[in-house]
Protein backbone atom coordinates (compact mmCIF):
# COMPACT_ATOMS: atom_id res chain seq x y z
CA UNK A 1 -13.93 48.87 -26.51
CA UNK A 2 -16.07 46.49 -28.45
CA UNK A 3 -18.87 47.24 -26.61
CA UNK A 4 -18.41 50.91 -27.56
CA UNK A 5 -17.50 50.47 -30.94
CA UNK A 6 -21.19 48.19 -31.26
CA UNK A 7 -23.23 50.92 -29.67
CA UNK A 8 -21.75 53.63 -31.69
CA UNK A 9 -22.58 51.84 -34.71
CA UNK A 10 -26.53 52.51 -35.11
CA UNK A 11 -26.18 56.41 -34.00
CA UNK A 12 -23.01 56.77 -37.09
CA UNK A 13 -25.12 55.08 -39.58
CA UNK A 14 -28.23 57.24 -38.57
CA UNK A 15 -25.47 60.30 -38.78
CA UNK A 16 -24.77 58.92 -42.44
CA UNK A 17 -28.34 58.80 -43.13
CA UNK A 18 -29.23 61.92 -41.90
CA UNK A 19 -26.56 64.13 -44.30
CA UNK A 20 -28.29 66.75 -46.71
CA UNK A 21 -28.82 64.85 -50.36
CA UNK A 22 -27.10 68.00 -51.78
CA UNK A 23 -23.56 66.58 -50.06
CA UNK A 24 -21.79 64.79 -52.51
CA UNK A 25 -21.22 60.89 -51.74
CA UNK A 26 -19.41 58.77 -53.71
CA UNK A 27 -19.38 55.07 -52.37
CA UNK A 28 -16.52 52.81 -53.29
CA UNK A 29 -15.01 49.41 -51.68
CA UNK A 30 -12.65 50.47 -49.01
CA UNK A 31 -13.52 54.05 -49.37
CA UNK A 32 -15.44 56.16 -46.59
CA UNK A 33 -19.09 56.32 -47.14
CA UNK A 34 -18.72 60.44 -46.99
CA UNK A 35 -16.65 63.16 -47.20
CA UNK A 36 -18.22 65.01 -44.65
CA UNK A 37 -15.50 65.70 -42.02
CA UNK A 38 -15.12 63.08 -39.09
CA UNK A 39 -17.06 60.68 -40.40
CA UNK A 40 -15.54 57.36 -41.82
CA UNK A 41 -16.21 54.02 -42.49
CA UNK A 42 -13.80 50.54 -42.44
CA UNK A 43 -15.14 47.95 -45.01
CA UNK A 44 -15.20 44.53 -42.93
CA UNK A 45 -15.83 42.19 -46.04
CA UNK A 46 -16.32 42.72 -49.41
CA UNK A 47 -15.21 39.61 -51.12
CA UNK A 48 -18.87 38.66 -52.94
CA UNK A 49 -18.02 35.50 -51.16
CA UNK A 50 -18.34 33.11 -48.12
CA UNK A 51 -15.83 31.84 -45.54
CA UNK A 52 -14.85 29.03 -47.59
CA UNK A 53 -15.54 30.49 -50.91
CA UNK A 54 -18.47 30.13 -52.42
CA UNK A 55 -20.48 32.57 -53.73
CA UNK A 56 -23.80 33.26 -52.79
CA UNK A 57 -27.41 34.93 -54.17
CA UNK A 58 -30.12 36.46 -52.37
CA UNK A 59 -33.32 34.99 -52.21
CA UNK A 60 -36.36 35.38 -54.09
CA UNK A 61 -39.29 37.49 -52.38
CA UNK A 62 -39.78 40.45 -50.08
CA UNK A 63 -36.56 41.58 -47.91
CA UNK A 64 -35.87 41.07 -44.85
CA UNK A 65 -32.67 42.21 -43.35
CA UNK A 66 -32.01 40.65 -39.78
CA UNK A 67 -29.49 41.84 -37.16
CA UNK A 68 -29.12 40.32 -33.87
CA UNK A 69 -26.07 39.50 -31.40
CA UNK A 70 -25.91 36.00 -30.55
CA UNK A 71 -24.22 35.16 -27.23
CA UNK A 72 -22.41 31.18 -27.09
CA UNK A 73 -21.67 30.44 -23.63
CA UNK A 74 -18.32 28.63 -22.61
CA UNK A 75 -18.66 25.22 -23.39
CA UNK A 76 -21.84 25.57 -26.10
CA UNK A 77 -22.07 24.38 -29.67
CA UNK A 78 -24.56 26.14 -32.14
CA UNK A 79 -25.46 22.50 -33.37
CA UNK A 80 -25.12 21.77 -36.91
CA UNK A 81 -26.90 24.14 -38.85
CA UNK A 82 -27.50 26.08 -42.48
CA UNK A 83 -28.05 29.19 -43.69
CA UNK A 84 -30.35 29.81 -46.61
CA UNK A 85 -29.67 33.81 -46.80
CA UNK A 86 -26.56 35.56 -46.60
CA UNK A 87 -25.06 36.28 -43.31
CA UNK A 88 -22.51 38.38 -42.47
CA UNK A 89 -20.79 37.81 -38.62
CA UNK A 90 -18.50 39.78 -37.06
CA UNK A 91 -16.97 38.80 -33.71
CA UNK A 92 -17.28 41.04 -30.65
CA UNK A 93 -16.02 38.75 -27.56
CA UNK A 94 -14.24 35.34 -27.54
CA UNK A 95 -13.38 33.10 -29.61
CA UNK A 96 -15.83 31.06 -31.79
CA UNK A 97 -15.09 27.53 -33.67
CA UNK A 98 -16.27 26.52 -36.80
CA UNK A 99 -16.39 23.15 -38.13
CA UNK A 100 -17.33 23.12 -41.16
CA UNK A 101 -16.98 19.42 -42.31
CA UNK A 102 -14.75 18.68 -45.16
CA UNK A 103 -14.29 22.08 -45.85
CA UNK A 104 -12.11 22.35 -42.52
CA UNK A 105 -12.20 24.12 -39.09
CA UNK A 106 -11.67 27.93 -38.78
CA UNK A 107 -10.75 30.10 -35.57
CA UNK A 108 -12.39 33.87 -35.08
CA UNK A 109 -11.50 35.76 -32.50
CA UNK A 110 -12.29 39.19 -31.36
CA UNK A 111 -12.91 41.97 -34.49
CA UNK A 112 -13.26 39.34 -36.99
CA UNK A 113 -15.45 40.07 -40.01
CA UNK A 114 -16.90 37.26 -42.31
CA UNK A 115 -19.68 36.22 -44.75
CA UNK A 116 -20.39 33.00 -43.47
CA UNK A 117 -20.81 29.51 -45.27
CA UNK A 118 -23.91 29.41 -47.36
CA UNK A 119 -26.20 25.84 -47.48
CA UNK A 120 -23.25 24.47 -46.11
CA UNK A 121 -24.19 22.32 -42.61
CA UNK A 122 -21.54 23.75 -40.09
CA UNK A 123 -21.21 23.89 -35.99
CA UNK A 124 -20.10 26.98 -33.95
CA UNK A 125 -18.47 26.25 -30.77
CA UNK A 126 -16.96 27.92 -27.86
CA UNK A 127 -14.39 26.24 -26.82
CA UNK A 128 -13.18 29.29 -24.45
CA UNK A 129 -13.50 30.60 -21.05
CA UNK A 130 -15.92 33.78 -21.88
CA UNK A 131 -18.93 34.07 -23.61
CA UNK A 132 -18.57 34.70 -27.63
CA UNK A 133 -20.45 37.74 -28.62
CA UNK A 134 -21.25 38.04 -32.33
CA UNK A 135 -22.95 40.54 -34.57
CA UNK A 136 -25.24 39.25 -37.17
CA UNK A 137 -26.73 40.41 -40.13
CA UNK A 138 -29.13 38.49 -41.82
CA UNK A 139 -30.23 39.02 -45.75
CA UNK A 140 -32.71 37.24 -45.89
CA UNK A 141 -36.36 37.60 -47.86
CA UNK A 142 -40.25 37.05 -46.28
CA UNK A 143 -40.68 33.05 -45.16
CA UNK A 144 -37.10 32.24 -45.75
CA UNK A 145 -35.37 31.07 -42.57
CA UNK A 146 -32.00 32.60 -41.67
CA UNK A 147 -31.19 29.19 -40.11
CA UNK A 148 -31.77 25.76 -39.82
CA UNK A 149 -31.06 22.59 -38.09
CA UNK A 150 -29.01 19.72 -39.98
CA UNK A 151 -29.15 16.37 -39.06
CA UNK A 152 -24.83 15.22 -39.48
C-alpha cells in the first residue's frame, strides 16, 4: 500500500498544480491544500523543527530541492553523517535506526514522517530483516551538499 500511496503522490500534486487559479485555495497547517472535491492532503510534519529539536534555516544561494528514495539493506549502516540543508524523511518499508549520539537513539518504522537532525553527526541503521525504504526531500541551495561524512 506504500508503494501505491508513493506513486500516487507525484500525479496528486501535479492534480493540485494543475487547478484553475480562479479556484479558491486557502492553505493552512493541517488543512487540505483545496477545496476542490476528492482531493486532500495529510500534513506529515510541520513542527519548524528537527527530530531532536532544533530548529533549522535554509541556506544561502540558489535552490535546490532534492527528492530521492534511499534503500538500507538488512544489516547496513548509513555511516555517520550530516546534513547541511533541511531534510525531511518519511519511512516507506522497515524499520530504520538512528543513533544520534548524546542526543539518543530513535526507532521509525513504516509511515513515519520527520525533519531530520540538522549539523548533527548521526548513523542510520537497519537492524531488520527487509530492506528500509525512505522518501527524501532535500532543501538544499546550489554547491551545498545534502550530506556528508563525519569522522566519530
Amino acid at each position: 500500500m506504500h508503494r501505491t500511496l508513493a506513486a500516487l503522490a507525484p500525479l496528486a500534486l501535479g492534480l493540485v498544480a494543475a487547478l484553475p487559479a480562479a479556484a479558491e485555495q486557502h492553505v493552512a497547517v493541517g488543512q487540505n491544500v483545496t477545496s476542490a472535491p476528492g482531493i486532500t492532503a495529510e500534513t506529515l510534519d510541520s513542527s519548524g523543527r528537527t527530530i531532536i529539536g532544533q530548529s533549522y534555516a535554509y541556506p544561502e544561494g540558489k535552490a535546490v530541492v532534492t527528492s530521492a528514495i534511499i534503500e538500507v539493506p538488512p544489516g547496513v549502516e548509513t555511516g555517520w553523517h550530516t546534513h547541511a540543508v533541511p531534510l525531511f524523511g518519511y519511512i516507506l518499508e522497515g524499520t530504520l535506526t538512528v543513533d544520534y549520539g548524546p542526543n539518543g537513539i530513535r526507532n521509525y518504522g513504516p509511515g513515519t514522517g520527520f525533519m531530520e537532525a540538522f549539523e548533527t553527526p548521526h548513523n542510520g541503521m537497519n537492524n531488520g530483516d527487509v530492506t528500509v525504504r525512505i522518501l527524501t526531500v532535500y532543501a538544499g541551495a546550489e554547491g551545498v551538499e545534502n550530506a556528508t561524512s563525519v569522522e566519530h
